[in-house]
C-alpha atoms as a PDB file:
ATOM      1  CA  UNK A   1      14.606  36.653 -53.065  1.00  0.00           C
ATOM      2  CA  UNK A   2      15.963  33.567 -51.187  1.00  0.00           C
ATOM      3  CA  UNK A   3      12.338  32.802 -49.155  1.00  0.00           C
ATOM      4  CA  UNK A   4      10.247  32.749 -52.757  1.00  0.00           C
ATOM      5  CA  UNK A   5      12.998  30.868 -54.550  1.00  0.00           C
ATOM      6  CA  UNK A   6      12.456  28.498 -51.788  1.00  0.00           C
ATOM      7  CA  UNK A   7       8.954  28.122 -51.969  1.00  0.00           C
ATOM      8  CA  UNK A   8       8.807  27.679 -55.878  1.00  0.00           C
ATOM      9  CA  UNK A   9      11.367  24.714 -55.511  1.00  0.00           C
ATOM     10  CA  UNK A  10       9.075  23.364 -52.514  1.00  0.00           C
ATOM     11  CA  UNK A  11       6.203  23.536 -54.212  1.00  0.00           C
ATOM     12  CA  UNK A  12       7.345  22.226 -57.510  1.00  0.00           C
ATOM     13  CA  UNK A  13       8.662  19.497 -55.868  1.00  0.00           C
ATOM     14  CA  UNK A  14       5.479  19.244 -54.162  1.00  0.00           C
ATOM     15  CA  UNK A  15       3.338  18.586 -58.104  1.00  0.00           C
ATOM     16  CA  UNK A  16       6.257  15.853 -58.566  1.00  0.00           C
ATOM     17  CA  UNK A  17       5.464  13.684 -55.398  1.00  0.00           C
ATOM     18  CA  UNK A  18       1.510  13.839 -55.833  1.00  0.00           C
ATOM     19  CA  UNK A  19       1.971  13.098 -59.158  1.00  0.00           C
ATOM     20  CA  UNK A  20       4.014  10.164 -58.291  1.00  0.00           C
ATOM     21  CA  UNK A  21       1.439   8.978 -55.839  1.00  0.00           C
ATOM     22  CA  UNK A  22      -1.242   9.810 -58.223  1.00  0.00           C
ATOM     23  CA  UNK A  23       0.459   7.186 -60.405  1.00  0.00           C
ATOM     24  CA  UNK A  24       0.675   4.709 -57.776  1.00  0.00           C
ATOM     25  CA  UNK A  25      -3.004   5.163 -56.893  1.00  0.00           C
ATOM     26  CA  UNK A  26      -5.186   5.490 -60.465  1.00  0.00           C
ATOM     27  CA  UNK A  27      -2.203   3.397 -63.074  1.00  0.00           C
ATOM     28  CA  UNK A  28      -0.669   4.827 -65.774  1.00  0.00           C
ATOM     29  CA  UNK A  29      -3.304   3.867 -67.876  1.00  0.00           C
ATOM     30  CA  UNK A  30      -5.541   6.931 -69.650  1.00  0.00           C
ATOM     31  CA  UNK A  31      -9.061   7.060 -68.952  1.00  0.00           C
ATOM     32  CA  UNK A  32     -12.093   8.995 -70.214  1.00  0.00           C
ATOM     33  CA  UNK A  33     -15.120  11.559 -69.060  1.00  0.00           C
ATOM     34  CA  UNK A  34     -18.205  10.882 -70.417  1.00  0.00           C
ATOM     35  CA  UNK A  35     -20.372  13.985 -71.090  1.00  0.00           C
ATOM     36  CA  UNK A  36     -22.890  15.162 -68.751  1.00  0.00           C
ATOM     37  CA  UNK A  37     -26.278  14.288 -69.655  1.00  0.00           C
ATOM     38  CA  UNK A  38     -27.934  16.599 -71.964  1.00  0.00           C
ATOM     39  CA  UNK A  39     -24.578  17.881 -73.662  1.00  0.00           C
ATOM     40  CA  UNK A  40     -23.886  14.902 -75.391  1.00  0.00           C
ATOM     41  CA  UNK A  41     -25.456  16.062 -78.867  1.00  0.00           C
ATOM     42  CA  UNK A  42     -24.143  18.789 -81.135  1.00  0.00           C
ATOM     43  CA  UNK A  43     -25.479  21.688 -83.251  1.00  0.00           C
ATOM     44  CA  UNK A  44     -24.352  22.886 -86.878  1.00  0.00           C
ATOM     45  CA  UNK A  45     -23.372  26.438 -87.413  1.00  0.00           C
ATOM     46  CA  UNK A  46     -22.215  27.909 -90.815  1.00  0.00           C
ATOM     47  CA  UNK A  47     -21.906  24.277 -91.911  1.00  0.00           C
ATOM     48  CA  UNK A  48     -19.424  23.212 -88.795  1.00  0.00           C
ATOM     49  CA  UNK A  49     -20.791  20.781 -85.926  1.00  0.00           C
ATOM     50  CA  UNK A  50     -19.859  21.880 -82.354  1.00  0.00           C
ATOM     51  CA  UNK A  51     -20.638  19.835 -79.650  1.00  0.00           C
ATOM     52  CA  UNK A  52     -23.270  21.033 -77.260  1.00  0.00           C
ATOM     53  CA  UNK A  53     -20.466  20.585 -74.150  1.00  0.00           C
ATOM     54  CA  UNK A  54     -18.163  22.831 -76.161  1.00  0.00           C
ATOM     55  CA  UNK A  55     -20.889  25.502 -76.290  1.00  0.00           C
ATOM     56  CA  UNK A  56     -21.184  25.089 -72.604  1.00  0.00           C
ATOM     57  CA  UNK A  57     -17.751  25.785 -71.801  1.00  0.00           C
ATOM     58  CA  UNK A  58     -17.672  29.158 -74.267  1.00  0.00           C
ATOM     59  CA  UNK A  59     -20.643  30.513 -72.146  1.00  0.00           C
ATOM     60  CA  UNK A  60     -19.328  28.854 -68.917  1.00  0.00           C
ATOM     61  CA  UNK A  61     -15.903  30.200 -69.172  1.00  0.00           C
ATOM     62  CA  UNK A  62     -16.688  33.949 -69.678  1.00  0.00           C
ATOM     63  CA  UNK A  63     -19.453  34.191 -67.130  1.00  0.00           C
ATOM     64  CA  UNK A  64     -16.767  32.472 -64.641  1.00  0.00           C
ATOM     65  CA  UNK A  65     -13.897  35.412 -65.546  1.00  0.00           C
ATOM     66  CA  UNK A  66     -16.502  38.030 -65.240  1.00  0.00           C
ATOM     67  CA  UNK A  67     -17.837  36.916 -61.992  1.00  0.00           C
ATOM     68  CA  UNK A  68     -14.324  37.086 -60.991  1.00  0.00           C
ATOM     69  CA  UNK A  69     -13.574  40.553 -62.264  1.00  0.00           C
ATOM     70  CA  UNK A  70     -16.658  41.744 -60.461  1.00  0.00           C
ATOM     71  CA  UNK A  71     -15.047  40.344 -57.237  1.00  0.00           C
ATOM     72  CA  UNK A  72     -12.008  41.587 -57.755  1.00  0.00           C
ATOM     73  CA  UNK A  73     -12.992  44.719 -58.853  1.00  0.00           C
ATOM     74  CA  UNK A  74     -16.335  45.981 -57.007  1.00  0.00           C
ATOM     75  CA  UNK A  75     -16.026  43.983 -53.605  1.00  0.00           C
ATOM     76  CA  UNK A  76     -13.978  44.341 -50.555  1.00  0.00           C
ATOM     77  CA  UNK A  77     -12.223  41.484 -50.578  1.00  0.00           C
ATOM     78  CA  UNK A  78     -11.283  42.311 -54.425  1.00  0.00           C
ATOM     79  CA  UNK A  79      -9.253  45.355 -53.283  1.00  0.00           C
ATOM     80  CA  UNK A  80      -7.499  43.451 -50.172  1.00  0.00           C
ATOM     81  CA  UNK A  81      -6.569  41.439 -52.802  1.00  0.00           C
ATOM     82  CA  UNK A  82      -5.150  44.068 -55.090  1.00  0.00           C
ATOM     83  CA  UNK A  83      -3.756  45.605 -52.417  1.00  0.00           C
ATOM     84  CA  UNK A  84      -2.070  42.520 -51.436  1.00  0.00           C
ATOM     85  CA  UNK A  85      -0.617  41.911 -54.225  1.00  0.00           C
ATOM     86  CA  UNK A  86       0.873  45.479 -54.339  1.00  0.00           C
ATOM     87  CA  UNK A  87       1.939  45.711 -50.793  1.00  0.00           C
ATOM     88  CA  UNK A  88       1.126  43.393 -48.120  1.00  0.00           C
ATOM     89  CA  UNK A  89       3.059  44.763 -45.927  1.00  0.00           C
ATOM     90  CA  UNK A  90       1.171  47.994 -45.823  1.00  0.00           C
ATOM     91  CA  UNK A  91      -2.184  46.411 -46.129  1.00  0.00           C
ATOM     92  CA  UNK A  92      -1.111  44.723 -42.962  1.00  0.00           C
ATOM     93  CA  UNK A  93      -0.689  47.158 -40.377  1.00  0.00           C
ATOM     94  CA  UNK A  94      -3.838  48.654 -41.989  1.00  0.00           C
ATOM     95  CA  UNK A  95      -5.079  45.721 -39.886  1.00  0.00           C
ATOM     96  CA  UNK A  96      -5.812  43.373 -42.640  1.00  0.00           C
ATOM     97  CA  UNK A  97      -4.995  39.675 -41.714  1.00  0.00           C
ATOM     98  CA  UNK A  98      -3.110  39.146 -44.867  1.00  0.00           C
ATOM     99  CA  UNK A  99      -1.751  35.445 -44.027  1.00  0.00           C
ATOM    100  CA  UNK A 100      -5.545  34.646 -44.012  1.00  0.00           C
ATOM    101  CA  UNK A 101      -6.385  36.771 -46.772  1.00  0.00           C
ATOM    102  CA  UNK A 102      -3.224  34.583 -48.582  1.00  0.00           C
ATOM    103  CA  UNK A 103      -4.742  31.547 -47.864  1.00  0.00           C
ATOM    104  CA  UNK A 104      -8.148  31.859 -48.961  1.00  0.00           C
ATOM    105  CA  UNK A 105      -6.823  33.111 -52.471  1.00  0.00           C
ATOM    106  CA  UNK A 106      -4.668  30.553 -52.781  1.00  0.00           C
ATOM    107  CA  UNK A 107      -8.077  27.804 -51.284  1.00  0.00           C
ATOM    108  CA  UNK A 108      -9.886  29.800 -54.304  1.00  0.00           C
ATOM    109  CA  UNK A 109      -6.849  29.493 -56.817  1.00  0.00           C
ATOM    110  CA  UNK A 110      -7.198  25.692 -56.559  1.00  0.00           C
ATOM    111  CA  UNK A 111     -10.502  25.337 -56.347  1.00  0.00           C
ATOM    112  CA  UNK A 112     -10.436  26.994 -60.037  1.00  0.00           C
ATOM    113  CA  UNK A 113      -7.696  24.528 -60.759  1.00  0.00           C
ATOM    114  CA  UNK A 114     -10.178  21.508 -59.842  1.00  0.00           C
ATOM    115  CA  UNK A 115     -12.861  23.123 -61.951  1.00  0.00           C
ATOM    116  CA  UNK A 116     -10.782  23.681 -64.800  1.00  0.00           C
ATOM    117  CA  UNK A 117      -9.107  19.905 -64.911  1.00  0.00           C
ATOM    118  CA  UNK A 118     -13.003  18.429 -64.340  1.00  0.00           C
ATOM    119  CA  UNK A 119     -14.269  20.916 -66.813  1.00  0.00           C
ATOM    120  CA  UNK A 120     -11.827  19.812 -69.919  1.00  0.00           C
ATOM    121  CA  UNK A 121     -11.443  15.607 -68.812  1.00  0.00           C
ATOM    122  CA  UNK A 122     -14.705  15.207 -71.211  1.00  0.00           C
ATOM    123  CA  UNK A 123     -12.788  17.033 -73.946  1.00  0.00           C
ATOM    124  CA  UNK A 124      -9.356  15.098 -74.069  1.00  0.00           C
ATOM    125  CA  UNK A 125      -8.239  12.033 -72.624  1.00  0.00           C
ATOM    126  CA  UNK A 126      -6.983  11.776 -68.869  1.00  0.00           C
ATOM    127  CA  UNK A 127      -2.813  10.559 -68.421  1.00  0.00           C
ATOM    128  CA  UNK A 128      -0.547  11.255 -66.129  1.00  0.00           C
ATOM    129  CA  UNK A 129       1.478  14.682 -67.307  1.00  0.00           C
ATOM    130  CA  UNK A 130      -1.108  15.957 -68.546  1.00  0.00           C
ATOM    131  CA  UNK A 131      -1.037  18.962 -65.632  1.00  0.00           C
ATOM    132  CA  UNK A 132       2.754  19.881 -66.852  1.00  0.00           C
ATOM    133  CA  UNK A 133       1.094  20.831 -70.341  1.00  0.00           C
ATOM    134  CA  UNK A 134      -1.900  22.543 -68.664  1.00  0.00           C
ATOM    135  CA  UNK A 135       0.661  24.569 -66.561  1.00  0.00           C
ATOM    136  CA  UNK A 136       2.810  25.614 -70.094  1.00  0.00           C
ATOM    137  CA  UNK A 137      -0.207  26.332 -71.593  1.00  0.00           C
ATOM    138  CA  UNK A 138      -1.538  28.940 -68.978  1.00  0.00           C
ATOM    139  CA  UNK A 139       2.046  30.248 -69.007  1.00  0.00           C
ATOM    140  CA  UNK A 140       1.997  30.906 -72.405  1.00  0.00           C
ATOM    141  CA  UNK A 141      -1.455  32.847 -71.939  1.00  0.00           C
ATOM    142  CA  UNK A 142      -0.406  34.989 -68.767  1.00  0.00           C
ATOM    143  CA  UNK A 143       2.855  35.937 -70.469  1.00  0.00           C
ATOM    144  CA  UNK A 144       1.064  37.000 -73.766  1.00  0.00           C
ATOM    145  CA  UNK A 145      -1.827  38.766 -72.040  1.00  0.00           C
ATOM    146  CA  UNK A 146       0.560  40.573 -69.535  1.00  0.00           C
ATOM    147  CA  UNK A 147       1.132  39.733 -66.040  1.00  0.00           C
ATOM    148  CA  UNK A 148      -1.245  41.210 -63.625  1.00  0.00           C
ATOM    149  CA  UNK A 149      -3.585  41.874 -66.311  1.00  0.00           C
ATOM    150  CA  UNK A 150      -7.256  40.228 -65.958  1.00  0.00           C
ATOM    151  CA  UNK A 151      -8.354  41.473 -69.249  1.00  0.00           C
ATOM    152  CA  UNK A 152      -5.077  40.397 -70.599  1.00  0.00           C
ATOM    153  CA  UNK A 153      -5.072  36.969 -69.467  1.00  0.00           C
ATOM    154  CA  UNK A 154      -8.533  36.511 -70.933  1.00  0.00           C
ATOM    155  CA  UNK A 155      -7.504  38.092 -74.223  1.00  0.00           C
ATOM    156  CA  UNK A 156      -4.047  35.839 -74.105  1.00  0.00           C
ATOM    157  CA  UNK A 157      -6.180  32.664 -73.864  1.00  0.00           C
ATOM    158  CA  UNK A 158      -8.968  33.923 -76.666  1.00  0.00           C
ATOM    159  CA  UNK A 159      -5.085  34.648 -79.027  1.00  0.00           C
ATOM    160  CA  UNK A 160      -3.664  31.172 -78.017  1.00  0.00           C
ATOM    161  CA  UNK A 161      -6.932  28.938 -78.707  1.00  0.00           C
ATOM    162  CA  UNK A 162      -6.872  30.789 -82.331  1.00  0.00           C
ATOM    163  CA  UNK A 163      -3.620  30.805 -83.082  1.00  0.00           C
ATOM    164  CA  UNK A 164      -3.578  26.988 -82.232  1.00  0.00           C
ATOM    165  CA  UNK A 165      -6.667  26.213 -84.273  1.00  0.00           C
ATOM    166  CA  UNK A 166      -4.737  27.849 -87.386  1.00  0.00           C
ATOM    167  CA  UNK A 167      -1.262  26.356 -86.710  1.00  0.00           C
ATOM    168  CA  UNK A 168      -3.010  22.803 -86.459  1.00  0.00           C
ATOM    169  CA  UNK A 169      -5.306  23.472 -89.756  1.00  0.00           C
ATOM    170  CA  UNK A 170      -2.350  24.913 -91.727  1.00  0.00           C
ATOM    171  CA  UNK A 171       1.057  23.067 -90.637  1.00  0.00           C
ATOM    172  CA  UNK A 172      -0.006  20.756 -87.494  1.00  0.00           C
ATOM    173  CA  UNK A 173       3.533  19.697 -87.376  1.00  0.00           C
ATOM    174  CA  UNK A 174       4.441  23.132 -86.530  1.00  0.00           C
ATOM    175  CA  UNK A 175       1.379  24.272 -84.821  1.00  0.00           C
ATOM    176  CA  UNK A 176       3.161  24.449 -80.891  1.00  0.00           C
ATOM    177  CA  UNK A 177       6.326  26.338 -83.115  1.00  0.00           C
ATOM    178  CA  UNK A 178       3.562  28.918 -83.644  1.00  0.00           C
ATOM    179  CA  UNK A 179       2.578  29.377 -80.300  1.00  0.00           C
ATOM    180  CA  UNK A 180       6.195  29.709 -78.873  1.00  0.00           C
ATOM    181  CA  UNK A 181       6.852  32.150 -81.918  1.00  0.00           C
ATOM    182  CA  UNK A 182       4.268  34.346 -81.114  1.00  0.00           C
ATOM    183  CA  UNK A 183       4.482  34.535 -76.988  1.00  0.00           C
ATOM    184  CA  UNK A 184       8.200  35.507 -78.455  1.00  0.00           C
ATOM    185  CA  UNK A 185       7.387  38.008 -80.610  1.00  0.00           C
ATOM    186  CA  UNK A 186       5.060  39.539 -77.776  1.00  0.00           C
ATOM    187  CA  UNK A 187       8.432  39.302 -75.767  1.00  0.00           C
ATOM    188  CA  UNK A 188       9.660  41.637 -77.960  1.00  0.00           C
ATOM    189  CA  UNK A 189       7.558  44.552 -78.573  1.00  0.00           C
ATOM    190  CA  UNK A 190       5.711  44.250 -75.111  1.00  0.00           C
ATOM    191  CA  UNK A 191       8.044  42.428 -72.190  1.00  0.00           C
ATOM    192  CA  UNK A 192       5.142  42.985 -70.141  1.00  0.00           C
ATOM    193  CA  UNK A 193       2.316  41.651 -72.387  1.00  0.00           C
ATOM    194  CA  UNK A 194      -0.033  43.122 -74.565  1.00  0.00           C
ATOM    195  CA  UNK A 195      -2.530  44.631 -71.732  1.00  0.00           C
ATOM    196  CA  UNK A 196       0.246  44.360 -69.018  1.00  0.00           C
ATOM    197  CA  UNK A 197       1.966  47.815 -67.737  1.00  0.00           C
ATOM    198  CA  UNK A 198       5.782  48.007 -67.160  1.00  0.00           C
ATOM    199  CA  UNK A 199       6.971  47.736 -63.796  1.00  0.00           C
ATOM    200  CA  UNK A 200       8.357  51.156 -62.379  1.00  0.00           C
END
């Protein structure tokens, strides 16, 4: 109740003051990524050119989720952690440090958020804000996948990137409407998400 309400608003207010002093520090001013070396060209498939860095994030980003599913799933720490998650108070007087075990997920949660912002800055332009729509866009995957659900979030973001592509092809003044629509719609038939399970 009242202790994670408390830590939401603290850390929320948190993103606003870095972001303020990342302001002060870098300008306001957008900047750009180059492209490592040697992903700078593109290829043509079925008549379309991709970029050779896009390629590199569609085999990057899969290998990345299933290396995580493996830990989650077929290591020790991975069940701590879904334990955890369940009941950490139980996990605890099994004699599992869960503070620690806290901390480290949440050292490996941002490390993933560093990866991710350095892995898209050659893809789109660096400004200042550009975290908030980051953050709205993961939200829209995680609620459309299903909370809780690894599969699901991977299958929410696979949805959203299509759903996107067509909404800007088709009507790109409504293409975000589409989005919203269908994380509603998924609301509707499946509060919990598509591979999410109701809570009991």
């Amino acid at each position: 109740g009242q202790e994670e309400l408390y830590q939401l608003l603290f850390t929320y207010a948190l993103v606003l003051i870095l972001s303020d002093v990342a302001k002060i520090l870098w300008g306001t001013q957008q900047k750009s990524v180059s492209r490592p070396p040697g992903l700078t060209g593109a290829t043509h498939l079925f008549g379309a050119t991709i970029p050779h860095y896009n390629l590199f994030i569609l085999l990057l980003g899969p290998a990345i989720a299933l290396g995580f599913w493996l830990v989650l799933q077929r290591t020790r720490v991975g069940r701590f952690i879904r334990a955890a998650a369940l009941d950490r108070e139980t996990l605890g007087a099994l004699g599992v440090n869960v503070d620690a075990l806290y901390t480290g997920v949440f050292a490996l949660a941002s490390f993933l958020g560093g990866l991710g912002g350095a892995l898209i800055s050659p893809m789109r332009a660096i400004v200042p804000g550009m975290d908030t729509e980051v953050i709205v866009e993961a939200f829209v995957v995680v609620v459309i996948g299903g909370l809780g659900s690894f599969w699901g979030t991977f299958l929410g973001a696979l949805i959203y990137g299509q759903v996107l592509s067509f909404g800007i092809l088709f009507f790109p003044r409504f293409s975000i409407f589409s989005i919203f629509a269908l994380m509603a719609a998924v609301l509707i038939v499946r509060p919990w998400g598509l591979l999410g399970r109701p809570l009991k």
